[in-house]
Protein backbone atom coordinates (compact mmCIF):
# COMPACT_ATOMS: atom_id res chain seq x y z
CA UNK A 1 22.04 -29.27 -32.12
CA UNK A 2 22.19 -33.07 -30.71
CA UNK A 3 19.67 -34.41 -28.87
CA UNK A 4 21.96 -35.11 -26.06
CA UNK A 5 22.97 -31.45 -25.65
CA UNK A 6 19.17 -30.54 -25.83
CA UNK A 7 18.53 -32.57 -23.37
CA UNK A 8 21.42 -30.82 -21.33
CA UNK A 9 19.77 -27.50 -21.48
CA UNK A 10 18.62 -25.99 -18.38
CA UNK A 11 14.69 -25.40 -18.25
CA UNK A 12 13.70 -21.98 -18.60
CA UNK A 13 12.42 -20.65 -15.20
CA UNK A 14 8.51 -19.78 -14.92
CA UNK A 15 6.33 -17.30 -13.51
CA UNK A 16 2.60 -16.74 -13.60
CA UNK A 17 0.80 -13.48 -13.51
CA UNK A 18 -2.57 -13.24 -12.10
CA UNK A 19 -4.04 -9.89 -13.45
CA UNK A 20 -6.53 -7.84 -15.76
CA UNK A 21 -5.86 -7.24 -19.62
CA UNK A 22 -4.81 -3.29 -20.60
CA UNK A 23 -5.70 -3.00 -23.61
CA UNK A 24 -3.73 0.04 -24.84
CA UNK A 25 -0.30 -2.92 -23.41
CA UNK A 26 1.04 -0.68 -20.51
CA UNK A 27 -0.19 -2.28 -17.60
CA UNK A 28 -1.48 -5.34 -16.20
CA UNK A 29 -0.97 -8.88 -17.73
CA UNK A 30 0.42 -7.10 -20.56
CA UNK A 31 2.92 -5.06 -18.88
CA UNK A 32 3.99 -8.55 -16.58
CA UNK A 33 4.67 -10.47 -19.42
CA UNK A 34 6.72 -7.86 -21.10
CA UNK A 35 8.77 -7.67 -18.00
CA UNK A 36 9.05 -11.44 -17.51
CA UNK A 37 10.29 -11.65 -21.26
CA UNK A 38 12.83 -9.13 -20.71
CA UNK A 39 14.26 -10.29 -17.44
CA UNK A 40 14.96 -13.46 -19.49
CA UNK A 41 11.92 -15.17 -17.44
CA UNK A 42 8.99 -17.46 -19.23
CA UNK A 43 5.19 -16.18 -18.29
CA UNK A 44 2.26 -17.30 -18.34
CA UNK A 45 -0.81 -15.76 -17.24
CA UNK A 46 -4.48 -15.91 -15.87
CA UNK A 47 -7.05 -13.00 -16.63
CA UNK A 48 -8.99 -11.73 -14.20
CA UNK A 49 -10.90 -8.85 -15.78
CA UNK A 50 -10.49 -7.37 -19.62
CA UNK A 51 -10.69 -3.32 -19.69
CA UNK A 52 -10.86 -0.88 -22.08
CA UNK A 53 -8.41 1.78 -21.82
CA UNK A 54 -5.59 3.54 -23.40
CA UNK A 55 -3.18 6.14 -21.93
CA UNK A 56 -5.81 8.44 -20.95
CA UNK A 57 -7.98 6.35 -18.57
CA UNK A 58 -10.85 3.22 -18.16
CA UNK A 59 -13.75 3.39 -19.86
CA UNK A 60 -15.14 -0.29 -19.22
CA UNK A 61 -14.34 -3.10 -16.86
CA UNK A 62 -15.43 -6.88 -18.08
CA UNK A 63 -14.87 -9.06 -15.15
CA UNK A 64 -14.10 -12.92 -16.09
CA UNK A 65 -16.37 -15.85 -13.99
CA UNK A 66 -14.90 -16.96 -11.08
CA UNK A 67 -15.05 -20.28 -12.26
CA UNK A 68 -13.32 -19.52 -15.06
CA UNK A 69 -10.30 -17.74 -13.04
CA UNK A 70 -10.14 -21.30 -11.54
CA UNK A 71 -9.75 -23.17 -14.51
CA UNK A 72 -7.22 -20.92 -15.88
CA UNK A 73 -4.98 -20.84 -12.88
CA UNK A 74 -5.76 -25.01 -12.75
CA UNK A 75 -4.61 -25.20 -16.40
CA UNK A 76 -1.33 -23.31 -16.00
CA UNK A 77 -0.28 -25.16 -12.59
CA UNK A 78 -1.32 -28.74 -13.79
CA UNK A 79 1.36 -28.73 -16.36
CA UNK A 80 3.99 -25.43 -15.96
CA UNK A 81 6.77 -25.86 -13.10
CA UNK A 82 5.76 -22.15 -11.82
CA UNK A 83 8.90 -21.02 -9.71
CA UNK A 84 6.47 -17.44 -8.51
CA UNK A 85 3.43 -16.09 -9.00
CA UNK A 86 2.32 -12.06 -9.41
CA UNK A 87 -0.45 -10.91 -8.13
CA UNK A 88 -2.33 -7.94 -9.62
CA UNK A 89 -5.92 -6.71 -10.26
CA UNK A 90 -8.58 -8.55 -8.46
CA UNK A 91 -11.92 -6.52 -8.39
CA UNK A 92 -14.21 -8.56 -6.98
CA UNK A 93 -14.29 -11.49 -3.43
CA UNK A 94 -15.17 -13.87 -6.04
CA UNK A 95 -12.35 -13.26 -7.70
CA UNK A 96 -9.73 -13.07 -4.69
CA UNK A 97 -11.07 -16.14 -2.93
CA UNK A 98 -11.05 -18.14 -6.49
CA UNK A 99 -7.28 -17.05 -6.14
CA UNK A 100 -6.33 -17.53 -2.96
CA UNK A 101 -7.75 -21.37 -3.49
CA UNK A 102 -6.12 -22.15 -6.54
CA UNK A 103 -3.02 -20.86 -4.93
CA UNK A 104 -4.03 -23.44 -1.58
CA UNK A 105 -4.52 -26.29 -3.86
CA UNK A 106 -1.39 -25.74 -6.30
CA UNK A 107 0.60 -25.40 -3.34
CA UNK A 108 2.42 -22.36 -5.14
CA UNK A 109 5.98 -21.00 -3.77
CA UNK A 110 6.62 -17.63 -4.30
CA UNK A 111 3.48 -14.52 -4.17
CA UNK A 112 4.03 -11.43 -4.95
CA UNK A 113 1.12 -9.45 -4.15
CA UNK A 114 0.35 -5.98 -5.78
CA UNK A 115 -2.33 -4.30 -4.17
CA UNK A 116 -4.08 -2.58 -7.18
CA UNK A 117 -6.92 -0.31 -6.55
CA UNK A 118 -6.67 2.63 -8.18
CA UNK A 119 -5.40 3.42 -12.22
CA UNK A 120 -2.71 5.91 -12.70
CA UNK A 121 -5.68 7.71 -14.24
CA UNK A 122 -7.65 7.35 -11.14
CA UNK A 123 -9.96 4.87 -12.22
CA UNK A 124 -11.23 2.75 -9.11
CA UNK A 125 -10.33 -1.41 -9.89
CA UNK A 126 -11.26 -2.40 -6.38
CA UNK A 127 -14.56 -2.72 -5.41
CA UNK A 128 -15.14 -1.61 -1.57
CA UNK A 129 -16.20 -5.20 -0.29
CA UNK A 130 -13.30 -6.37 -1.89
CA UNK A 131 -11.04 -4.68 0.21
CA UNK A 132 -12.17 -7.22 3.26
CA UNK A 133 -11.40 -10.18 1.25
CA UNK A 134 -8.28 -8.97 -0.07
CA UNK A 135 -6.45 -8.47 3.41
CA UNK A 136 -8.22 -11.62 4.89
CA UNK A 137 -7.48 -14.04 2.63
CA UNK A 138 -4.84 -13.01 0.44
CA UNK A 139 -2.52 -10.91 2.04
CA UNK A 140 -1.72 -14.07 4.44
CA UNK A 141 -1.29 -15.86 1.80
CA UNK A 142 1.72 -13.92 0.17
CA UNK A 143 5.29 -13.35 0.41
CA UNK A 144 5.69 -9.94 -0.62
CA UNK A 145 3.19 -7.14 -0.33
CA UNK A 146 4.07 -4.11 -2.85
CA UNK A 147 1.43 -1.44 -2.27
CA UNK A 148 2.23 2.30 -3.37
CA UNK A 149 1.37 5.27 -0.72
CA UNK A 150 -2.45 5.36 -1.35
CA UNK A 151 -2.67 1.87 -1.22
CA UNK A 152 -1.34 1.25 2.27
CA UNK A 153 -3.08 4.23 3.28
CA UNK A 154 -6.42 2.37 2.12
CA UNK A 155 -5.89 -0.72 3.37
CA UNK A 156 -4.92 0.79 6.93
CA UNK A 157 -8.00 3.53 7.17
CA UNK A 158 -4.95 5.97 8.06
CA UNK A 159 -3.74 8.85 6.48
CA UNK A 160 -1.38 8.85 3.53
CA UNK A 161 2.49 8.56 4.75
CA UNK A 162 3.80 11.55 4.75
CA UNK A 163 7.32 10.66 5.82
CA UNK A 164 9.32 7.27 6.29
CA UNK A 165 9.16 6.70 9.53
CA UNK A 166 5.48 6.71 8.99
CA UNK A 167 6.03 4.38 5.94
CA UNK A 168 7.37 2.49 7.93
CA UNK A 169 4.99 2.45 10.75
CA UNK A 170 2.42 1.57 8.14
CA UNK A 171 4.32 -1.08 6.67
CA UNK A 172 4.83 -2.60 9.88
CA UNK A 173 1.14 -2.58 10.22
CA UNK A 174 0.75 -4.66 7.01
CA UNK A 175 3.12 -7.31 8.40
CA UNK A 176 0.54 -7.59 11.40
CA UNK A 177 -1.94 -8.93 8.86
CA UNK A 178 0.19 -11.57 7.57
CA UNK A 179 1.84 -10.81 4.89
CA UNK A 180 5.97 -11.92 5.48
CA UNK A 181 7.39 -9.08 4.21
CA UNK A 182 6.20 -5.55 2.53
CA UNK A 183 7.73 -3.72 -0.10
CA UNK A 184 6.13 0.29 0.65
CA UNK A 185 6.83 2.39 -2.82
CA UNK A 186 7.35 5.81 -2.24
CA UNK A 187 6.57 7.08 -5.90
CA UNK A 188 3.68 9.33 -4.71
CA UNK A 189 5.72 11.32 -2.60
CA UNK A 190 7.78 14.32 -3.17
CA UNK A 191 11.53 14.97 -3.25
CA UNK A 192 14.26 14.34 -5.70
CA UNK A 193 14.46 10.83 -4.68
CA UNK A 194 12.32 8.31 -4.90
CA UNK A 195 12.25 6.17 -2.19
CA UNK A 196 10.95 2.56 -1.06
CA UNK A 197 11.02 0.26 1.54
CA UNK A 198 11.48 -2.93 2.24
CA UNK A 199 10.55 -4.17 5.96
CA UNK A 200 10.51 -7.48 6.81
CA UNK A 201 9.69 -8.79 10.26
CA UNK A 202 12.84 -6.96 12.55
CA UNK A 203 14.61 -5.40 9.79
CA UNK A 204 14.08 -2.28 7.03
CA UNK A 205 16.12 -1.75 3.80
CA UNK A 206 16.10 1.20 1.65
CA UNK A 207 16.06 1.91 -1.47
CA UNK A 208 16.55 4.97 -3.30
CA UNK A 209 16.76 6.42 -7.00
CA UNK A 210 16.28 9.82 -8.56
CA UNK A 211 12.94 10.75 -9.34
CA UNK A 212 12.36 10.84 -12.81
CA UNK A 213 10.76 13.72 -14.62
CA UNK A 214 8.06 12.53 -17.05
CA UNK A 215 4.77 11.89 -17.12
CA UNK A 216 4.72 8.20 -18.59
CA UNK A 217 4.51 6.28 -15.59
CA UNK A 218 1.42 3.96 -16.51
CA UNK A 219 2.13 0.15 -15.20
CA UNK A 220 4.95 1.50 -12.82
CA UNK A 221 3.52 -0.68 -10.22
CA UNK A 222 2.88 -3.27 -12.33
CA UNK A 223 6.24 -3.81 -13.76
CA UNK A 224 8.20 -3.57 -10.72
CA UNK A 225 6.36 -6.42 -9.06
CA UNK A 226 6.34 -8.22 -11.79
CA UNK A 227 10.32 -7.75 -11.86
CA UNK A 228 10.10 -8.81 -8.30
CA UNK A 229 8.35 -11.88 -9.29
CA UNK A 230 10.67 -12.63 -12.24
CA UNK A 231 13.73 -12.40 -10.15
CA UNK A 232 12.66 -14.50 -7.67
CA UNK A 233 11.71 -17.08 -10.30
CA UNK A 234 14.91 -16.93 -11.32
CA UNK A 235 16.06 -18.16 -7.49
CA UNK A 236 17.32 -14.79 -6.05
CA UNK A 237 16.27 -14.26 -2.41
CA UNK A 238 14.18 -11.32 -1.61
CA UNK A 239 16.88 -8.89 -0.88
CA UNK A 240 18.53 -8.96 -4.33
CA UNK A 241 15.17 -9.08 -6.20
CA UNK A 242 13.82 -6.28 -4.89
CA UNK A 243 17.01 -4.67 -5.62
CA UNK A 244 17.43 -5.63 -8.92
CA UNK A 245 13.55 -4.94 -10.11
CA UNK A 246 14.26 -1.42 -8.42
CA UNK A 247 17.35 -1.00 -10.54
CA UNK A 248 14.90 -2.30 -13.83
CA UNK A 249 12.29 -0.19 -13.30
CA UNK A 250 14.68 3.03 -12.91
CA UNK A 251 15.98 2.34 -16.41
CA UNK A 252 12.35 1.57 -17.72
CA UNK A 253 10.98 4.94 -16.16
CA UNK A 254 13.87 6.90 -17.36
CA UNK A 255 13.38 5.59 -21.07
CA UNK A 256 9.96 6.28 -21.26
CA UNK A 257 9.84 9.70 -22.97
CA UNK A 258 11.07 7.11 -25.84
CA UNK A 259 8.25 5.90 -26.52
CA UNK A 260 5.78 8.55 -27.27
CA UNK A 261 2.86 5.73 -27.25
CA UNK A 262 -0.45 7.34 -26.46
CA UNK A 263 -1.66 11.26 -25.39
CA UNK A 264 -2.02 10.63 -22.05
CA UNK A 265 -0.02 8.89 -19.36
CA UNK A 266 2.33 7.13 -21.59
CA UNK A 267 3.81 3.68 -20.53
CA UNK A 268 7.20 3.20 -19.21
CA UNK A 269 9.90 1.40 -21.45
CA UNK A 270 9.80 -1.99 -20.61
CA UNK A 271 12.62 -2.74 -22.98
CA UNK A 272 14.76 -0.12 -22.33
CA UNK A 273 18.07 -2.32 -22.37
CA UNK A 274 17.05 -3.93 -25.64
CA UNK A 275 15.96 -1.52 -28.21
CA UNK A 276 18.15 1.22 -30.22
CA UNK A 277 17.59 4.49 -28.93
């Protein structure tokens, strides 16, 4: 191809994930960039904390410096055009507030914060004086919240929603603490649909798809903010995002008996639209 029409080429958009290494792939960093790759999106990433774990649950957590959290988000902003950024597992306030001041000094446009505290296995990856940090300094700081039912029950002190007027409620509560708009996932509750929310300051959107019956739902979360992320790299305004990661991580779910990676809670199917059935 000519230089010229290489030069013509639109640059590929960029997003950064923020997160811990799974090593069995399903979740975390791994999961994000699978998702960024397959929503036609460059990532890059910055590790927060390796752990050993497969399908079955954590057995170790290795938490990276906070200097060195720094210097990989400082590395990846100095010379990448990032167009979002994902937030995921931060276990430690050294590790949130190195965060939330690289994003201060890079000036970074788009956060997409995912709340993680708890493993699909029910592993605890959020210390309890983290929990402060986390909704002083971070939540502020980001566009989109996505926390799942136990989540926003946990950040609140409150019971877990039972209903969506009381997902509401609590995501309504969320907004009060400065994030600009929430994204509640309704995947812990019951019913054939499974429902979210999105409620932004004066308005509510739902969104609904069949609930999906398999077990191999490990880096559910994780994907669909990362979707979020990608989208919005990719320029689309909250809205459609949302709506479009919803619609990618219905397909990803539903594929995931596909697979058969693992003997435990198996990952979804993060290239469901790609690979021969």
């Amino acid at each position: 191809m000519a230089p010229a029409l290489l030069g013509a080429e639109r640059a590929a958009p960029i997003a950064l994930t923020i997160a811990g290494s799974d090593s069995s792939g399903g979740a975390g960093i791994q999961a994000d960039l699978k998702t960024f790759s397959a929503l036609g999106v460059y990532g890059a990433s910055v590790i927060t904390a390796l752990t050993a774990q497969n399908t079955r649950g954590v057995t170790a957590i290795h938490d990276v410096p906070d200097d060195f959290i720094a210097a990989q988000a400082d590395a990846v902003f100095t010379d990448l055009d990032v167009r979002a950024v994902k937030i995921g597992m931060l276990s430690r306030p050294g590790a949130i507030l190195a965060v939330a001041a690289a994003l201060e000094r890079h000036q970074a446009r788009v956060v997409v914060l995912d709340p993680v505290m708890v493993a699909a296995s029910g592993a605890k990856l959020l210390a309890d004086d983290a929990v402060a940090s986390l909704k002083e300094v971070l939540i502020p700081r980001c566009d989109l919240l996505t926390p799942n039912l136990p989540e926003a029950a946990a950040l609140l002190g409150r019971p877990m929603a039972q209903d969506e007027d009381e997902m509401q409620r609590q995501s309504e509560a969320l907004l009060a603490l400065g994030a600009k708009a929430v994204l509640m996932k309704g995947g812990h509750g019951s019913g054939p649909q499974s429902v979210d929310l999105l409620v932004e300051p004066g308005r509510a959107t739902r969104l609904a798809a069949p609930r999906q019956a398999t077990m191999n739902t490990h880096g559910t979360g994780c994907t669909l903010s990362s979707a979020i992320a990608a989208e919005l790299a990719k320029g689309e305004d909250l809205g459609a995002a949302v709506r479009s990661a919803k619609a990618y991580i219905t397909g990803a779910i539903a594929a995931a008996d596909r697979l058969r990676v693992g003997h435990g809670h198996g990952p979804v199917h993060h290239f469901w639209a790609f690979w021969p059935r």
